[in-house]
Protein backbone atom coordinates (compact mmCIF):
# COMPACT_ATOMS: atom_id res chain seq x y z
CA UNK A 1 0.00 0.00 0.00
CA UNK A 2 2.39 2.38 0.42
CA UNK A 3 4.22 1.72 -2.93
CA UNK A 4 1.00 2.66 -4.31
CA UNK A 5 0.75 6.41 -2.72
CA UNK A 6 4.27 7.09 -4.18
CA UNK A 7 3.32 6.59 -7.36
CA UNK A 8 0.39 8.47 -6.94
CA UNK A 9 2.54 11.14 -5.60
CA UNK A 10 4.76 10.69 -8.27
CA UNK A 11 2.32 11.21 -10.96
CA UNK A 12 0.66 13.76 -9.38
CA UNK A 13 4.18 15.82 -9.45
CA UNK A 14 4.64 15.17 -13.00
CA UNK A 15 1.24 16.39 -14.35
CA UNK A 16 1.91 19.62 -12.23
CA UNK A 17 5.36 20.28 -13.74
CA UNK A 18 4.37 19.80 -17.10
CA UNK A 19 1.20 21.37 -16.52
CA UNK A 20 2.80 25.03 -15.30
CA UNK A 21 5.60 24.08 -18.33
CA UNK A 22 2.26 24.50 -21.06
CA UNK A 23 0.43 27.41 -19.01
CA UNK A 24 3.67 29.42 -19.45
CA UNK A 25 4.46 28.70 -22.95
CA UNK A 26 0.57 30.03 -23.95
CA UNK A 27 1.29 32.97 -22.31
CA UNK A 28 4.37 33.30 -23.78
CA UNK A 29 2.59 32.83 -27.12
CA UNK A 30 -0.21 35.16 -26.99
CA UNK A 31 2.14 38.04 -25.33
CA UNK A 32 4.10 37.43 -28.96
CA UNK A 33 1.37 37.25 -30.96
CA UNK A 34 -0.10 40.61 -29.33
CA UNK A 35 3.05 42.36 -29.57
CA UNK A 36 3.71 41.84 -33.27
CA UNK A 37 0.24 42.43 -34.73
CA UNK A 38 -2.41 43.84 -31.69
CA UNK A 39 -4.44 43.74 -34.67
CA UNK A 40 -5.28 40.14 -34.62
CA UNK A 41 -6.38 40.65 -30.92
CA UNK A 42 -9.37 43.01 -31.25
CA UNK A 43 -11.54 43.53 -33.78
CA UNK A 44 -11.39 47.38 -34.33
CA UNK A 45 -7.99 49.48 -35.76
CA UNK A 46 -6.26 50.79 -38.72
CA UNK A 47 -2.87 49.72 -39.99
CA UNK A 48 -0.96 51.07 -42.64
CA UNK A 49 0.68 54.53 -43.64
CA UNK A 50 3.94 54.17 -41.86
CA UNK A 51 5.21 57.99 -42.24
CA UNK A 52 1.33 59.34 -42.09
CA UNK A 53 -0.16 57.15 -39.47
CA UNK A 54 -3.49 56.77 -38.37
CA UNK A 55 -4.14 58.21 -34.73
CA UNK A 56 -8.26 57.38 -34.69
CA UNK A 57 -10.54 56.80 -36.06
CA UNK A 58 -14.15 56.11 -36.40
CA UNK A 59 -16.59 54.38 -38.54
CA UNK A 60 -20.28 55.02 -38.59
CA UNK A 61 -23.67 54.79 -40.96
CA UNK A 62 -21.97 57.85 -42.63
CA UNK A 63 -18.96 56.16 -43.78
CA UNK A 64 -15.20 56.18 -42.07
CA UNK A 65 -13.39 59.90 -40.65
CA UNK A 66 -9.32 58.99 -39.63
CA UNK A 67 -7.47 61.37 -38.61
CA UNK A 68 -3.81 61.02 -40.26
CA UNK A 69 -0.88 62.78 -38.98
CA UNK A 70 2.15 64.22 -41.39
CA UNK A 71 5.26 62.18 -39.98
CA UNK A 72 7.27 62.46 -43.14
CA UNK A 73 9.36 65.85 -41.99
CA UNK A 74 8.26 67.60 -45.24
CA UNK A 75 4.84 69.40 -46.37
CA UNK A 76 2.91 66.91 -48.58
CA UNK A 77 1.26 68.18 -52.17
CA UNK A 78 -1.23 66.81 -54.17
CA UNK A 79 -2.74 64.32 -51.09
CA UNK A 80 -5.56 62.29 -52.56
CA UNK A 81 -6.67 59.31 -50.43
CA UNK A 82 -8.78 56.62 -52.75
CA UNK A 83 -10.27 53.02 -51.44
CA UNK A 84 -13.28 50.98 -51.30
CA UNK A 85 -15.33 50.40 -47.53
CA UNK A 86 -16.56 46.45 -47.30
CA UNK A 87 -19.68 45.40 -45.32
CA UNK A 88 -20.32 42.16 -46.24
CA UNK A 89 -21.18 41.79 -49.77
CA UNK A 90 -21.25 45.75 -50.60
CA UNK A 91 -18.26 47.58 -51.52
CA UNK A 92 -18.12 51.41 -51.54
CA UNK A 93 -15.82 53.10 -53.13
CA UNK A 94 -14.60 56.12 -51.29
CA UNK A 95 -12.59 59.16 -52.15
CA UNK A 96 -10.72 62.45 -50.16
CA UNK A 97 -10.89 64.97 -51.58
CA UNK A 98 -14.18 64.18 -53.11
CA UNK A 99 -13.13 66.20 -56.16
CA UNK A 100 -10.20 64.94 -57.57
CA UNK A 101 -9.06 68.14 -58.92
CA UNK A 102 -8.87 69.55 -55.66
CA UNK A 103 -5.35 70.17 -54.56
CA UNK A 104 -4.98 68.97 -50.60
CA UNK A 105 -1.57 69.87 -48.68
CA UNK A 106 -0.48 68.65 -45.58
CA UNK A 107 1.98 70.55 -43.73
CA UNK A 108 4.97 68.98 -41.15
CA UNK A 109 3.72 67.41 -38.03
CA UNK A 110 0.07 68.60 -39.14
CA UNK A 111 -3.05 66.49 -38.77
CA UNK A 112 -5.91 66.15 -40.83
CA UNK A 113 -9.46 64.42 -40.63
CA UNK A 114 -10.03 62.76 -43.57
CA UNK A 115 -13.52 62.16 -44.04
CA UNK A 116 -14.63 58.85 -46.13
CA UNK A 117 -19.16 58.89 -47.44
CA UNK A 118 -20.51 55.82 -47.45
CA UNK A 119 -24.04 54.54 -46.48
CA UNK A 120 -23.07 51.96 -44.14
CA UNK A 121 -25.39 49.63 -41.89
CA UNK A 122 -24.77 47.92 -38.33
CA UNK A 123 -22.13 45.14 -38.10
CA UNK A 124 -18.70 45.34 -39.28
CA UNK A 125 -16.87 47.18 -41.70
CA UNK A 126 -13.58 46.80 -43.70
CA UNK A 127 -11.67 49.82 -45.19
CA UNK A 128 -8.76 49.37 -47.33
CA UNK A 129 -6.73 52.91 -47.90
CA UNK A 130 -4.79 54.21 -50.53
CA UNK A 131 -2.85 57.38 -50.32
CA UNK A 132 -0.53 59.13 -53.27
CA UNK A 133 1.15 62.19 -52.19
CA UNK A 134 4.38 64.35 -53.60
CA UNK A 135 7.07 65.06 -50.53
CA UNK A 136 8.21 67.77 -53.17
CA UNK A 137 11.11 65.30 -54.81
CA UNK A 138 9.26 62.23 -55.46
CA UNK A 139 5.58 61.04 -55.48
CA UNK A 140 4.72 58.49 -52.85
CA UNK A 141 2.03 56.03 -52.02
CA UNK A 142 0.72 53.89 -49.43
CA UNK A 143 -1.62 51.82 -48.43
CA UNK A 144 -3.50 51.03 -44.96
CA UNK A 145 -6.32 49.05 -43.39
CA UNK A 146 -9.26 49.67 -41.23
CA UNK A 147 -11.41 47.42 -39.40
CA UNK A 148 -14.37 48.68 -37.05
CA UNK A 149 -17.47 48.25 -36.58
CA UNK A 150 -20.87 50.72 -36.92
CA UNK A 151 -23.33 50.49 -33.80
């Protein structure tokens, strides 16, 4: 009989070990998967345009409004932003300036809401972002992602 309880024991000792061993490696895991892309975590956020990044935004039955900031150390010229919204099935496609002859500037370190029209529903909503701007050497593009949902 008391063979038996030290085996018992024994067991007991290993499943623990092993046990802590996996609950640390998960966390391990999902603190690397959250750090690399926090993107994958929730289900609202914008990625994209590195040197103009996306502070907020928000998305709502009147379409998507981000509000970009001018990281590149130079005034931007000729700033036209171009994409499509997706709700499901229906794809928007979305414009700023609405008027493409319309000549938008950005100056250093200045921020801009960017407003995108589109009649959109409750449930989720994916916006993918295109912006071509001249730094005033070259003319640059970018893209960028948005993922939120309207209430």
């Amino acid at each position: 009989m008391f063979l038996k309880d030290k085996r018992g024991q024994s067991a007991l000792e290993y499943l623990m070990t092993y046990g802590w061993a996996l609950i640390v490696i998960v966390i391990v895991i999902a603190a690397l998967v959250f750090l690399i892309n926090p993107q994958q975590v929730g289900t609202e956020g914008c990625t994209g345009f590195a040197r103009l990044p996306i502070g907020n935004f928000q998305v709502s039955e009147a379409g998507l409004t981000v509000k970009i900031t001018n990281e590149t150390g130079r005034s931007l010229q000729d700033v036209h932003f171009s994409g499509a919204i997706t709700q499901g099935t229906d794809v928007t496609p979305v414009n700023y300036p609405t008027d493409p002859d319309t000549n938008t500037t950005i100056g250093v370190n200045a921020e801009i809401n960017a407003p995108f029209a589109a009649t959109l529903t409750t449930g989720s909503a994916t916006a993918d972002l295109n912006v071509i701007y001249h730094d005033g050497d070259f003319t640059r593009s970018a893209t960028a992602s948005c993922k939120g949902t309207v209430a």
